[in-house]
PDB file of N, CA and C in Angstrom:
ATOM      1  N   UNK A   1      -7.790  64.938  22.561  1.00  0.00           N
ATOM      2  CA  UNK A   1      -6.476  65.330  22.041  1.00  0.00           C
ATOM      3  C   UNK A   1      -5.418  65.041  23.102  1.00  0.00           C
ATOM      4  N   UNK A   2      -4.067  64.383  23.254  1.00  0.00           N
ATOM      5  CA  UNK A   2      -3.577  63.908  23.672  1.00  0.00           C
ATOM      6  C   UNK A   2      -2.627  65.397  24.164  1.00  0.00           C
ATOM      7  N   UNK A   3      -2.002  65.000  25.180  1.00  0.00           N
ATOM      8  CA  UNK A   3      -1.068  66.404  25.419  1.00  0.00           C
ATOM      9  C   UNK A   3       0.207  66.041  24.969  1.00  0.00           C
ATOM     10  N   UNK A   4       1.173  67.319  25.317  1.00  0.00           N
ATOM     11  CA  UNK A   4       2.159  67.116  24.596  1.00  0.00           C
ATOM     12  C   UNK A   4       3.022  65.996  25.207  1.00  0.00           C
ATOM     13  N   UNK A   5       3.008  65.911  26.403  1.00  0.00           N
ATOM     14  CA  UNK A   5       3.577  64.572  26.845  1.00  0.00           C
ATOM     15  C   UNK A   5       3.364  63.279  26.398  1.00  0.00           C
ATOM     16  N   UNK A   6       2.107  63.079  26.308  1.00  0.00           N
ATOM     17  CA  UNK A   6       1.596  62.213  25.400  1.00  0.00           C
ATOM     18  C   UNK A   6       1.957  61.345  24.079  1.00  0.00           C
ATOM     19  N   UNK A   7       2.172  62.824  23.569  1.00  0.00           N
ATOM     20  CA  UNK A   7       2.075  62.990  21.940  1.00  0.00           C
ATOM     21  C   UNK A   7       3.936  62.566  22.232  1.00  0.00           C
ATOM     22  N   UNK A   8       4.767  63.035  22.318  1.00  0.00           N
ATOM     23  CA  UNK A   8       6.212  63.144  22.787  1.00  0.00           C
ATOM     24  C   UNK A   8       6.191  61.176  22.983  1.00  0.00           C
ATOM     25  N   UNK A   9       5.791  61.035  24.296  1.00  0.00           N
ATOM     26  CA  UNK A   9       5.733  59.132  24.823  1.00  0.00           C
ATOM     27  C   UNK A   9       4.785  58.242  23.350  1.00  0.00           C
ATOM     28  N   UNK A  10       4.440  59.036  22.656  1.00  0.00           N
ATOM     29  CA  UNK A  10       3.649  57.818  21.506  1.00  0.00           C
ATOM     30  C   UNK A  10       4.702  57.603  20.334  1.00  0.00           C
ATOM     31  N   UNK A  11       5.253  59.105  20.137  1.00  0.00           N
ATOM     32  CA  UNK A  11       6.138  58.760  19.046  1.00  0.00           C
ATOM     33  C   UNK A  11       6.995  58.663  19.290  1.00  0.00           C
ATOM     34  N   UNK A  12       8.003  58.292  20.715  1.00  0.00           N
ATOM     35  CA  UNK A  12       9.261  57.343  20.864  1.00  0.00           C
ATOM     36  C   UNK A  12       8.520  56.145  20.389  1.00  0.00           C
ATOM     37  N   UNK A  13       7.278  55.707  21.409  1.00  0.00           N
ATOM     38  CA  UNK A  13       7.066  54.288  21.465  1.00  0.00           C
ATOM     39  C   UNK A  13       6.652  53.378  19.726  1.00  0.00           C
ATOM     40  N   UNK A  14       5.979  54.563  18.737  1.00  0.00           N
ATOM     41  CA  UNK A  14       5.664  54.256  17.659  1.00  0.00           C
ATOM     42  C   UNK A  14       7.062  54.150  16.925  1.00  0.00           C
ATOM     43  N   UNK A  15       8.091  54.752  17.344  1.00  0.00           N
ATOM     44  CA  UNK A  15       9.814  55.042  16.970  1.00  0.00           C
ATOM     45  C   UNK A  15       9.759  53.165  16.763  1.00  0.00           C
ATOM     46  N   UNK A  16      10.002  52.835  17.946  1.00  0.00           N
ATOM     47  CA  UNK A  16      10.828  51.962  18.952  1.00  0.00           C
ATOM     48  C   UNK A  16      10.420  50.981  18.092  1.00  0.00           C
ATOM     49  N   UNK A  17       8.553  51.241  17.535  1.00  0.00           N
ATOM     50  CA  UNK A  17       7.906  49.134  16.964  1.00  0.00           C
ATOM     51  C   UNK A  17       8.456  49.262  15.734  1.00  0.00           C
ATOM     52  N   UNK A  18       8.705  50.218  14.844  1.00  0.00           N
ATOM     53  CA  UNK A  18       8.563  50.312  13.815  1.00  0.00           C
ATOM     54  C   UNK A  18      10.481  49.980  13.424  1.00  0.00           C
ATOM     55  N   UNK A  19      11.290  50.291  14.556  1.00  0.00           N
ATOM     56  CA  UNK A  19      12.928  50.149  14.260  1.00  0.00           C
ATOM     57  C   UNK A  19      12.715  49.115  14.533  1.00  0.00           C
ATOM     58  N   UNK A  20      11.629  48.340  15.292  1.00  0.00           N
ATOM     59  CA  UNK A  20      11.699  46.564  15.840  1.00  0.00           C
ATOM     60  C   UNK A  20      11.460  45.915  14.339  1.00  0.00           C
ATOM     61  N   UNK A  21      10.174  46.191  14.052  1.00  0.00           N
ATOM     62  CA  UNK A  21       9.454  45.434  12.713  1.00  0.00           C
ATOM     63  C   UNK A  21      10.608  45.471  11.364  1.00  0.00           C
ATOM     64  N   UNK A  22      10.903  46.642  11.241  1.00  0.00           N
ATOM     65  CA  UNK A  22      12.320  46.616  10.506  1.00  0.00           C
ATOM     66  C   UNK A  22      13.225  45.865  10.215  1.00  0.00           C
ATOM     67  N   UNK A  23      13.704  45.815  11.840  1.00  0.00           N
ATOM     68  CA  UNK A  23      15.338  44.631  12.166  1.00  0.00           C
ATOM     69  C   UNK A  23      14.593  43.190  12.044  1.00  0.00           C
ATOM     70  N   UNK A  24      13.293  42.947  12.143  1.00  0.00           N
ATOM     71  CA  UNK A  24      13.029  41.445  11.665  1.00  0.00           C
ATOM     72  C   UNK A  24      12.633  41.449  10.335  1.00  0.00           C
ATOM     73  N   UNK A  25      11.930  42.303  10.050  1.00  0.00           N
ATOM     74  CA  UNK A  25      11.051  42.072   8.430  1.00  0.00           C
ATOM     75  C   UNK A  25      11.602  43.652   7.403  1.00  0.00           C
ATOM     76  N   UNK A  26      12.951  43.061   6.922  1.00  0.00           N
ATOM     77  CA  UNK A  26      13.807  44.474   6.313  1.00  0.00           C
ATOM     78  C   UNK A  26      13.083  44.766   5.129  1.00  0.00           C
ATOM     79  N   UNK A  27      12.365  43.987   4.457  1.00  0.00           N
ATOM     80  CA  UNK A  27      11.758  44.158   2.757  1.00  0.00           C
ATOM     81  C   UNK A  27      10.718  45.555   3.002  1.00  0.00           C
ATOM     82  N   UNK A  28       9.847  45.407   4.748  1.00  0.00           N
ATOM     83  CA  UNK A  28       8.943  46.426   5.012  1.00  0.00           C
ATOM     84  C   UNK A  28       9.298  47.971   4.966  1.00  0.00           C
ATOM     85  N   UNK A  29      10.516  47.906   5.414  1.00  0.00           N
ATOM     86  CA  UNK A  29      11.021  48.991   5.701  1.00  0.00           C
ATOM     87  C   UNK A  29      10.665  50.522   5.223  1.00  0.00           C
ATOM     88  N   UNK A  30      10.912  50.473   3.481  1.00  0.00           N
ATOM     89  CA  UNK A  30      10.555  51.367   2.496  1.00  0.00           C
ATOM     90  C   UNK A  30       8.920  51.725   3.218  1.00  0.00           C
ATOM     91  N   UNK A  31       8.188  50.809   3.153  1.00  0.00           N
ATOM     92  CA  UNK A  31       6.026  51.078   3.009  1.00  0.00           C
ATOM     93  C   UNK A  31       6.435  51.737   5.014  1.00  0.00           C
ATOM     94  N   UNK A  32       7.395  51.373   5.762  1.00  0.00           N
ATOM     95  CA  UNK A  32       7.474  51.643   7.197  1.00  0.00           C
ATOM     96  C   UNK A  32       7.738  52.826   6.942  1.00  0.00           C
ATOM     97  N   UNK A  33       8.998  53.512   6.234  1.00  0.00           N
ATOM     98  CA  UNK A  33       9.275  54.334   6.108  1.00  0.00           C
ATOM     99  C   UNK A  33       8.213  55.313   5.712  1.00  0.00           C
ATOM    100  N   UNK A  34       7.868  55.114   4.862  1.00  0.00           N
ATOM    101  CA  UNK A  34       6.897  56.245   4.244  1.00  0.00           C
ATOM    102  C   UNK A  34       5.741  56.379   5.292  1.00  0.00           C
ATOM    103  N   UNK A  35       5.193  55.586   5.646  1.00  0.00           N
ATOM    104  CA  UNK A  35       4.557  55.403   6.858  1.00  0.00           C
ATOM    105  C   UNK A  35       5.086  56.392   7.950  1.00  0.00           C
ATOM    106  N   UNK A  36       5.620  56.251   8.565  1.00  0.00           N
ATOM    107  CA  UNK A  36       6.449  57.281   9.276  1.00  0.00           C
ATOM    108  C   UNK A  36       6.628  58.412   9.079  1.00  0.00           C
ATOM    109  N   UNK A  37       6.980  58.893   7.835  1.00  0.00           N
ATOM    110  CA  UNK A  37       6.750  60.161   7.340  1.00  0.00           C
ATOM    111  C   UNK A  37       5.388  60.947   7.270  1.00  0.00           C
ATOM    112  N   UNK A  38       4.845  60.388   7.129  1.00  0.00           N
ATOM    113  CA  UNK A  38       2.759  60.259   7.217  1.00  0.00           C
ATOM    114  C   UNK A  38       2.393  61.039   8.275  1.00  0.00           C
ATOM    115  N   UNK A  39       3.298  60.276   9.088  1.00  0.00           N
ATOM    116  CA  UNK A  39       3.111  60.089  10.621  1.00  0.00           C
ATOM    117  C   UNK A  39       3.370  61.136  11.096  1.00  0.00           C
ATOM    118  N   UNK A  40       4.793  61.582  10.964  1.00  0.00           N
ATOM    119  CA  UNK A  40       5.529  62.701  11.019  1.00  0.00           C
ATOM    120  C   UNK A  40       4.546  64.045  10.543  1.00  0.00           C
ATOM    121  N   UNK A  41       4.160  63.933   9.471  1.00  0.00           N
ATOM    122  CA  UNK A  41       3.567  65.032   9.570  1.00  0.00           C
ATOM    123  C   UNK A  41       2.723  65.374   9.971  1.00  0.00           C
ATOM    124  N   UNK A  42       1.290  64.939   9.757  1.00  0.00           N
ATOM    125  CA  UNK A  42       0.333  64.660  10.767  1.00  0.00           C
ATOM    126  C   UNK A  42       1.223  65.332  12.039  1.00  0.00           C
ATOM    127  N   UNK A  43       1.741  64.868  12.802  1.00  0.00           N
ATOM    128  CA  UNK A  43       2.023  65.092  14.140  1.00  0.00           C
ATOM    129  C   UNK A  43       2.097  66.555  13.859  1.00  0.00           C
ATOM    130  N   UNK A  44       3.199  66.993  12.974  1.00  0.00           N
ATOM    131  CA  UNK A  44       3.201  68.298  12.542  1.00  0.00           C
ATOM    132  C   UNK A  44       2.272  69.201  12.311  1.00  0.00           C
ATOM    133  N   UNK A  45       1.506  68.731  11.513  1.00  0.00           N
ATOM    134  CA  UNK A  45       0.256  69.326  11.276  1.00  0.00           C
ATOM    135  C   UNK A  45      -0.620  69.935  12.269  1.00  0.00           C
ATOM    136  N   UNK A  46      -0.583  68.724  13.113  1.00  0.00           N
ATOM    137  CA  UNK A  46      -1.750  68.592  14.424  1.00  0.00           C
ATOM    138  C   UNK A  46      -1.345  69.821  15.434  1.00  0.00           C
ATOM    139  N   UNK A  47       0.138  69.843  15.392  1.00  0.00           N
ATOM    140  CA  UNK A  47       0.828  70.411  16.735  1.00  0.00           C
ATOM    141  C   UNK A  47       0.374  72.208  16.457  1.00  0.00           C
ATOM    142  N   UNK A  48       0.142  72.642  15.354  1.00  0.00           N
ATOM    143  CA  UNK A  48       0.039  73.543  14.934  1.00  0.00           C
ATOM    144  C   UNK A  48      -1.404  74.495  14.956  1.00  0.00           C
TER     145      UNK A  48
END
């Protein structure tokens, strides 16, 4: 299990590919988005 520092440095860095993949490939965005939200919670979930 990753610590909170960790967890904090993955989801800037998971932030950062996913605003990258975006600004080149915009059609993804929506399946990125939701993706992210996934993501988001999970994290939520986990932290708990």
């Amino acid at each position: 299990m990753p610590s909170e520092k960790q967890r904090d440095v993955l989801s800037v860095l998971v932030a950062v590919i996913l605003g990258y993949i975006g600004y080149i490939h915009p059609s993804a965005v929506s399946a990125l988005t939701l993706a992210a939200a996934v993501w988001a919670g999970m994290c939520t979930y986990l932290k708990e």
